[in-house]
PDB file of N, CA and C in Angstrom:
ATOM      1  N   UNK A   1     -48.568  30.723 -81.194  1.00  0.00           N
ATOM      2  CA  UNK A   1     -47.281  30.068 -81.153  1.00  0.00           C
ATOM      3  C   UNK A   1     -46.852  29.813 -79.701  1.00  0.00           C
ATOM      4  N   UNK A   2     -46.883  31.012 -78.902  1.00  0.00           N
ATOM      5  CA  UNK A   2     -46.515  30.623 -77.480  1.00  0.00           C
ATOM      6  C   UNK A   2     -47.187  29.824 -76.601  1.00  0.00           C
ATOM      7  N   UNK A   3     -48.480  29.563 -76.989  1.00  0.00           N
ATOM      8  CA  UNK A   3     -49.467  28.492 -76.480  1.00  0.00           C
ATOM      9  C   UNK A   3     -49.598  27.391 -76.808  1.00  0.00           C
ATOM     10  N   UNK A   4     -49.045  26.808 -78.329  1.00  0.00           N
ATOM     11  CA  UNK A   4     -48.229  25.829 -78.250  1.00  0.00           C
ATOM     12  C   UNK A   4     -47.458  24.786 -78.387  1.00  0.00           C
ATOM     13  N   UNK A   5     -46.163  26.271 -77.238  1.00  0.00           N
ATOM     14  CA  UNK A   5     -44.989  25.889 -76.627  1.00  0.00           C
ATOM     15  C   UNK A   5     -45.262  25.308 -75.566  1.00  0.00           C
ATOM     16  N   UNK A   6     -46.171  26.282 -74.893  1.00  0.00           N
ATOM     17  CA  UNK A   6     -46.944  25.869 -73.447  1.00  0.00           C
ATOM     18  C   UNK A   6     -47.471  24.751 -73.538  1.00  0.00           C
ATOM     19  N   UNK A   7     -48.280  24.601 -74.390  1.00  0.00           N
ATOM     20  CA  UNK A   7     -48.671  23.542 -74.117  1.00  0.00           C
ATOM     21  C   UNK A   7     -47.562  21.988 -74.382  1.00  0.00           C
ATOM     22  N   UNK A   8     -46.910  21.860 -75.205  1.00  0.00           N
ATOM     23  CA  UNK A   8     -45.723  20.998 -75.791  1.00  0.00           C
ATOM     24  C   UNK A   8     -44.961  20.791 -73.813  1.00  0.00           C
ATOM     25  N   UNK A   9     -44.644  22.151 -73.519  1.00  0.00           N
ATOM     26  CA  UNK A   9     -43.742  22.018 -72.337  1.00  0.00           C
ATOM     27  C   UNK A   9     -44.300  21.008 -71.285  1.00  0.00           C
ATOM     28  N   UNK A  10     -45.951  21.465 -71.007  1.00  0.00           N
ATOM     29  CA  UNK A  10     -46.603  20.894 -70.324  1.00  0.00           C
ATOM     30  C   UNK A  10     -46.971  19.374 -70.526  1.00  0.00           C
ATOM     31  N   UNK A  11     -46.959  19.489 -71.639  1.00  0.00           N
ATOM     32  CA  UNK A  11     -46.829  17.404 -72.241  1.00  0.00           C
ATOM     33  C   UNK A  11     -45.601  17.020 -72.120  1.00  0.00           C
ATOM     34  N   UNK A  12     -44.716  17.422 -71.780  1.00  0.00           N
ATOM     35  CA  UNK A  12     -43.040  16.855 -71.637  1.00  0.00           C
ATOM     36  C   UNK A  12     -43.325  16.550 -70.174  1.00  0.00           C
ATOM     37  N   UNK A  13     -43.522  17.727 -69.348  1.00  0.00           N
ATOM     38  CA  UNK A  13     -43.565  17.697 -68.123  1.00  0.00           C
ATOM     39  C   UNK A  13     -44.625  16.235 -67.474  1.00  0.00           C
ATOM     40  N   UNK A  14     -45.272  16.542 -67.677  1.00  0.00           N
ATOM     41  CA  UNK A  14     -46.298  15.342 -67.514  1.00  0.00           C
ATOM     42  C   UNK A  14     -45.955  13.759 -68.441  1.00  0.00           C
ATOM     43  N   UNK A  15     -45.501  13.792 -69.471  1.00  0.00           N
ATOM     44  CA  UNK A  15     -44.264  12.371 -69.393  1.00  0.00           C
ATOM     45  C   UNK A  15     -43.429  12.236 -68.776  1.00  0.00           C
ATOM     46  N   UNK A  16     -43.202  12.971 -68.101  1.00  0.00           N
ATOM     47  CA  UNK A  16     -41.577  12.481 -67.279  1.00  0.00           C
ATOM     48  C   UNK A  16     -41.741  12.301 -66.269  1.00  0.00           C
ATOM     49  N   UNK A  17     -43.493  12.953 -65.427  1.00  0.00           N
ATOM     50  CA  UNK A  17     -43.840  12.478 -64.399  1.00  0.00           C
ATOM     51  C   UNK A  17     -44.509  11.344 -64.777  1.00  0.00           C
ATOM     52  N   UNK A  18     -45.388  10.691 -65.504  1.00  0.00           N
ATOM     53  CA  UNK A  18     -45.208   9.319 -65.369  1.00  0.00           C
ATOM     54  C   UNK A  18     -44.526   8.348 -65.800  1.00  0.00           C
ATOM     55  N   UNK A  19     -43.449   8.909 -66.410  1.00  0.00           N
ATOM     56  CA  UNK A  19     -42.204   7.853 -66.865  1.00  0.00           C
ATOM     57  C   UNK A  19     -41.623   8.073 -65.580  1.00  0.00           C
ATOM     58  N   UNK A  20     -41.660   8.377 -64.921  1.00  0.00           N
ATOM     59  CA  UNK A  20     -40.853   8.630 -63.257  1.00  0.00           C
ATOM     60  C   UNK A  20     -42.049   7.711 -62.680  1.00  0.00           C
ATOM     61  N   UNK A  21     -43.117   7.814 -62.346  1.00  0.00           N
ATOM     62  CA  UNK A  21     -43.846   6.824 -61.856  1.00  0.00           C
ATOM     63  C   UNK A  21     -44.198   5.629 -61.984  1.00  0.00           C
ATOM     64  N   UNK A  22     -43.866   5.285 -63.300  1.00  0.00           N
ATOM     65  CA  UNK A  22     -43.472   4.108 -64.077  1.00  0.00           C
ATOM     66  C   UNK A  22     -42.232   3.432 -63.553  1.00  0.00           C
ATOM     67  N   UNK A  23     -41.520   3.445 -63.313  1.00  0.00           N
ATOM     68  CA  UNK A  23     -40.380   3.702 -63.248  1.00  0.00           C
ATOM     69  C   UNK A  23     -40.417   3.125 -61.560  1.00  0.00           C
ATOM     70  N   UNK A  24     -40.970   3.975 -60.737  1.00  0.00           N
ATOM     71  CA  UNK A  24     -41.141   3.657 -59.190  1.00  0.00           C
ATOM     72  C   UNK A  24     -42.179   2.217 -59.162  1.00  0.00           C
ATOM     73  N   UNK A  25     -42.836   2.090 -60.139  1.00  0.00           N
ATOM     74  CA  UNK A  25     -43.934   1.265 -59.795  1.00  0.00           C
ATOM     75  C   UNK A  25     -43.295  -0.014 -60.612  1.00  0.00           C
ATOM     76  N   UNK A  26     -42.654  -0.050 -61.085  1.00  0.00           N
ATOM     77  CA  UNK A  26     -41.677  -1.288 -61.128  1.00  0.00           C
ATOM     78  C   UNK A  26     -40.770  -1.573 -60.719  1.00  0.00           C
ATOM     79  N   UNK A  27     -40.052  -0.511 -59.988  1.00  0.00           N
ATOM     80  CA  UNK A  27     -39.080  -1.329 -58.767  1.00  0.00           C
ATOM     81  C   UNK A  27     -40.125  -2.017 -57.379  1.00  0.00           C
ATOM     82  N   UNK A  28     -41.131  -1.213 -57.507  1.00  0.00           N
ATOM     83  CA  UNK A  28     -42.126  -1.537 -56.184  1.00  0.00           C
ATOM     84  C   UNK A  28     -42.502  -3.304 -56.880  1.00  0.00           C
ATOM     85  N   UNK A  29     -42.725  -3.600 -58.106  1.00  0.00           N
ATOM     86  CA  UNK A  29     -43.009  -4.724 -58.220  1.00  0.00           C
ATOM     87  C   UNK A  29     -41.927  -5.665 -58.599  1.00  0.00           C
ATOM     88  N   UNK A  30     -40.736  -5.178 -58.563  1.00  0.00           N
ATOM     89  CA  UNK A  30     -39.803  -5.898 -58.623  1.00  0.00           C
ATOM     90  C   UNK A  30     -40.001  -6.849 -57.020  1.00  0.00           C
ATOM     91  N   UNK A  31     -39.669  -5.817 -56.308  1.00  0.00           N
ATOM     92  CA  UNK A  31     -39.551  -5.561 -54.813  1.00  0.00           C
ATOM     93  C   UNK A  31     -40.860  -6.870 -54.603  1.00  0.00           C
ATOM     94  N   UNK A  32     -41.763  -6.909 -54.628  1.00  0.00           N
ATOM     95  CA  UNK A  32     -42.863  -7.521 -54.084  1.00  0.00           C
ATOM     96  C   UNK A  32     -42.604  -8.984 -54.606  1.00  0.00           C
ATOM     97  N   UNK A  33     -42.327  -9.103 -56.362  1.00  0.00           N
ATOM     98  CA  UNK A  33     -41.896 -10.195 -56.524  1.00  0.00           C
ATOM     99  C   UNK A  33     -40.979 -11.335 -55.982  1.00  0.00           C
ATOM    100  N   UNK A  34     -39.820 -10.571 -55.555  1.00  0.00           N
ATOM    101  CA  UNK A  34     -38.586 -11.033 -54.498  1.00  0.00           C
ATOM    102  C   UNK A  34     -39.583 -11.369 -52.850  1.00  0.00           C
ATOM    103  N   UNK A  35     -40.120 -10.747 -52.574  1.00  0.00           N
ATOM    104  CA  UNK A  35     -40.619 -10.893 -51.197  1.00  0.00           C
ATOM    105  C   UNK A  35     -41.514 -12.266 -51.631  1.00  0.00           C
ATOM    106  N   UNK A  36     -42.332 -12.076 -52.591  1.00  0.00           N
ATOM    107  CA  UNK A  36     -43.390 -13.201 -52.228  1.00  0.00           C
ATOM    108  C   UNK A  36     -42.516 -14.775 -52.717  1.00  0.00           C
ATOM    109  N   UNK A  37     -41.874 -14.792 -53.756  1.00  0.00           N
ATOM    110  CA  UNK A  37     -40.443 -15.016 -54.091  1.00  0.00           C
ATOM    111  C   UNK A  37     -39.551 -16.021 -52.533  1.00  0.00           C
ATOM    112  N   UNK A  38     -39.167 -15.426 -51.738  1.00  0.00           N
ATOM    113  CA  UNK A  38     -39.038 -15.570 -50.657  1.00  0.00           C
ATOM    114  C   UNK A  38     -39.449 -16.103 -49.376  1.00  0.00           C
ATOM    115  N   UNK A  39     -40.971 -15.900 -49.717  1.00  0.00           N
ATOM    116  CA  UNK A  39     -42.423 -16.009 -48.761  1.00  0.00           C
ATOM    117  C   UNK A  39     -42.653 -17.557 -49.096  1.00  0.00           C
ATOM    118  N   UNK A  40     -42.795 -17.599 -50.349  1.00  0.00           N
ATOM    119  CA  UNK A  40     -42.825 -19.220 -51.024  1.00  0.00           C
ATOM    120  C   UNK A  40     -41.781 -19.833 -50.675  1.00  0.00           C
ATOM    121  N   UNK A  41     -40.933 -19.150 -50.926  1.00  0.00           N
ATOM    122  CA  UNK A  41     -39.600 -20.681 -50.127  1.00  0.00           C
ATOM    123  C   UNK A  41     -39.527 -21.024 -49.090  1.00  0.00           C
ATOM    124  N   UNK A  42     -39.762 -20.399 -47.872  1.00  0.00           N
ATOM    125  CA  UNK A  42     -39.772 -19.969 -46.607  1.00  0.00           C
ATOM    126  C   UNK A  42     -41.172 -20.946 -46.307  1.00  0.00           C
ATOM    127  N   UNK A  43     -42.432 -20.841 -46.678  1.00  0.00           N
ATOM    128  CA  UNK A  43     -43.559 -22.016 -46.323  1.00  0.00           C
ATOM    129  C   UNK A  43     -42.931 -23.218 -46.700  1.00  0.00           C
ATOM    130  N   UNK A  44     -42.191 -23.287 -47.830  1.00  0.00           N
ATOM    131  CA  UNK A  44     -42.170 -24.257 -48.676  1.00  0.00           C
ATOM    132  C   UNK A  44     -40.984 -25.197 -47.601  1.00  0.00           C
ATOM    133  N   UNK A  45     -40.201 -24.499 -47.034  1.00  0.00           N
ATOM    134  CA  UNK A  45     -38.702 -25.143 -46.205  1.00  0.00           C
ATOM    135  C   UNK A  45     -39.722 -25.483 -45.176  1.00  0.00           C
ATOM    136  N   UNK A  46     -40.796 -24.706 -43.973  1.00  0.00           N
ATOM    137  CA  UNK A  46     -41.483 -25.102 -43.165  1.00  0.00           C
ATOM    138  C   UNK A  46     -42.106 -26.278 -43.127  1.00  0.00           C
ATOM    139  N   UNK A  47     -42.299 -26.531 -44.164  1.00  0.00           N
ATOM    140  CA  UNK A  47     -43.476 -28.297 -44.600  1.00  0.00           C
ATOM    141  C   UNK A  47     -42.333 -29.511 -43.868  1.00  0.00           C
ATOM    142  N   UNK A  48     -41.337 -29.082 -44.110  1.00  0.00           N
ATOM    143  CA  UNK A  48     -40.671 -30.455 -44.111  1.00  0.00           C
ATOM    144  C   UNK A  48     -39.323 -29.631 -42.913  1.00  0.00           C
ATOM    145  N   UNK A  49     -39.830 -30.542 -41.741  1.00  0.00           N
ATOM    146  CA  UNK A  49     -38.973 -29.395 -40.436  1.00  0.00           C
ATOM    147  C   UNK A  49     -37.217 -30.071 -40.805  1.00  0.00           C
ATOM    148  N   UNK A  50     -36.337 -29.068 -40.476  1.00  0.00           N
ATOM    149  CA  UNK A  50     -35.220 -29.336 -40.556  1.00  0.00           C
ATOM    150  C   UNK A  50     -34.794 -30.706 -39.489  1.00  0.00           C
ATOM    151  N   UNK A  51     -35.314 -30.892 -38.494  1.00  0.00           N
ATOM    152  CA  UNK A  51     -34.788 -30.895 -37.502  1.00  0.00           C
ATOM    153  C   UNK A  51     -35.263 -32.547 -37.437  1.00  0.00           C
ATOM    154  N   UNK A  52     -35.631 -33.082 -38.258  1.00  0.00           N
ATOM    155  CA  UNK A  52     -36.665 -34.461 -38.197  1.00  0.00           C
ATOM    156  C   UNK A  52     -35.968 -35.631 -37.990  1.00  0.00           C
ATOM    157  N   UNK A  53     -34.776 -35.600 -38.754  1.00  0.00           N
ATOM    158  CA  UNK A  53     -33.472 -36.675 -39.074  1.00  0.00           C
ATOM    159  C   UNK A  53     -32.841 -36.561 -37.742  1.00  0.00           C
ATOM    160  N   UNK A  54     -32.684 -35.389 -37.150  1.00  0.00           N
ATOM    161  CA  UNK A  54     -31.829 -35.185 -35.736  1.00  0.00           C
ATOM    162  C   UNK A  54     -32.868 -36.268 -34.804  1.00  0.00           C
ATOM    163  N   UNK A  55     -34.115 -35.745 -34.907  1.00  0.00           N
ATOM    164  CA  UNK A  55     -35.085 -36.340 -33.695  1.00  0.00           C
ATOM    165  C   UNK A  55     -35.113 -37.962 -33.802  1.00  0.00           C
ATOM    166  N   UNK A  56     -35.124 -38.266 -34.823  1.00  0.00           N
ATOM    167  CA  UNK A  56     -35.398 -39.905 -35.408  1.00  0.00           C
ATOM    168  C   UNK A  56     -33.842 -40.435 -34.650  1.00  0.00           C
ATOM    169  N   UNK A  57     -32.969 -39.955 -35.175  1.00  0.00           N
ATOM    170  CA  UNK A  57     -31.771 -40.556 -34.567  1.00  0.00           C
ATOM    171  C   UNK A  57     -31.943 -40.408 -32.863  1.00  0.00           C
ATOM    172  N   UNK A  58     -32.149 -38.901 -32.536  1.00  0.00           N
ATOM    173  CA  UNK A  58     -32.187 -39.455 -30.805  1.00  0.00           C
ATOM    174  C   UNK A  58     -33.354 -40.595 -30.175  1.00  0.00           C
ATOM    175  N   UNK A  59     -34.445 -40.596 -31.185  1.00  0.00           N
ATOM    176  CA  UNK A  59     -35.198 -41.936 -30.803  1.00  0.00           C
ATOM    177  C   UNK A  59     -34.921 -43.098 -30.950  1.00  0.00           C
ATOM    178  N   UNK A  60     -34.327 -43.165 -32.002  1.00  0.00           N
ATOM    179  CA  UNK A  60     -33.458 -44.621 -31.863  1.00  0.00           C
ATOM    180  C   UNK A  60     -32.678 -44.864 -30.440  1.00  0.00           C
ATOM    181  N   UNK A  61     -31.674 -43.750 -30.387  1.00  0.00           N
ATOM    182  CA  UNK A  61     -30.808 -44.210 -29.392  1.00  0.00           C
ATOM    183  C   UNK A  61     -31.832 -44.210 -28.072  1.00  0.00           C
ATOM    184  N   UNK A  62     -33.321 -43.538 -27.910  1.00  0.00           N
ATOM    185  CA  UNK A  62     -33.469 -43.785 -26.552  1.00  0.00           C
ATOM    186  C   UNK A  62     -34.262 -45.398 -26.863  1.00  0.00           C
ATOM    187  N   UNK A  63     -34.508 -45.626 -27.297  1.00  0.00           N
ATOM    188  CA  UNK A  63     -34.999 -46.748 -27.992  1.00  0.00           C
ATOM    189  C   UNK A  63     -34.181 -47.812 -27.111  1.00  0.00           C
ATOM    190  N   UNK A  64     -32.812 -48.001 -27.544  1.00  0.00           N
ATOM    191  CA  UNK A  64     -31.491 -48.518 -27.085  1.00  0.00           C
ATOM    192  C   UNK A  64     -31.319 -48.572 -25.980  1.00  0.00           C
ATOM    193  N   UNK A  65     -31.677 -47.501 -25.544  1.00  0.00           N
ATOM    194  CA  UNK A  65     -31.015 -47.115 -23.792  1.00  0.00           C
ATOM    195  C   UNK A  65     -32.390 -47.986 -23.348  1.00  0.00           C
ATOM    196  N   UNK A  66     -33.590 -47.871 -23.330  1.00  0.00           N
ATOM    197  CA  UNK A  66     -34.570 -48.495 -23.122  1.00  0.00           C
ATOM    198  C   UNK A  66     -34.531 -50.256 -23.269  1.00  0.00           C
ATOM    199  N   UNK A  67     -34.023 -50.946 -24.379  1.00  0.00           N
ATOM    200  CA  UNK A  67     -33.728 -52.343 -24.746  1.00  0.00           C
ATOM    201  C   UNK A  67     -32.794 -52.600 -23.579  1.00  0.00           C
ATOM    202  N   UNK A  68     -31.664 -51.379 -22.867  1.00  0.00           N
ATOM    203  CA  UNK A  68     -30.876 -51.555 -22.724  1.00  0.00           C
ATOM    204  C   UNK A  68     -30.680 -52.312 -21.589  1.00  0.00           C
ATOM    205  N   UNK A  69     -31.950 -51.419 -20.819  1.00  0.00           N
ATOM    206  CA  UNK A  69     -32.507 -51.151 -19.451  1.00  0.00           C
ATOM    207  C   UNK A  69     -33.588 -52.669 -19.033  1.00  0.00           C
ATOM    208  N   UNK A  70     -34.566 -53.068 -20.340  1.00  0.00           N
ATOM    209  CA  UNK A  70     -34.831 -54.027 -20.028  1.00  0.00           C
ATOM    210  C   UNK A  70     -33.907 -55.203 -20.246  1.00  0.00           C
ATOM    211  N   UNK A  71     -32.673 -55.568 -20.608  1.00  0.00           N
ATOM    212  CA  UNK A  71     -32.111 -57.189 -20.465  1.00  0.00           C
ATOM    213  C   UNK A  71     -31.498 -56.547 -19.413  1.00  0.00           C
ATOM    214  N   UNK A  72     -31.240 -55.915 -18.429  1.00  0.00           N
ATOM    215  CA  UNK A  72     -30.624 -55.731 -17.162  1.00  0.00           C
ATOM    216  C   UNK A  72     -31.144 -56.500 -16.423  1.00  0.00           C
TER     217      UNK A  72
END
């Protein structure tokens, strides 16, 4: 009878350590999901530079200043 208890105790014990590890190993893949999650948007914004529409407009205007310079 007392062996098993022992043993019963020892199978509780050992579910709860891997329902506890269970447990860690899906916040860890929560966690990784969000990062790569993140990682993808982040290449994905890089492809196409923010800054492209700014540059095009100052080429125009040197463009201008240049036309401007030759009917002088």
């Amino acid at each position: 009878m007392e062996e098993s208890s022992e043993e019963l105790v020892n199978q509780d014990e050992k579910l709860s350590q891997l329902r506890s590890e269970n447990f860690k190993l899906k916040q860890t893949n929560q966690s990784l999901r969000r990062d790569l999650n993140l990682s993808q948007r982040l290449a994905e914004s890089r492809k196409v530079p923010y800054y492209a529409d700014e540059f095009s407009s100052s080429l125009n205007y040197f463009k201008y200043a240049v036309y401007g310079l030759l009917a002088v």
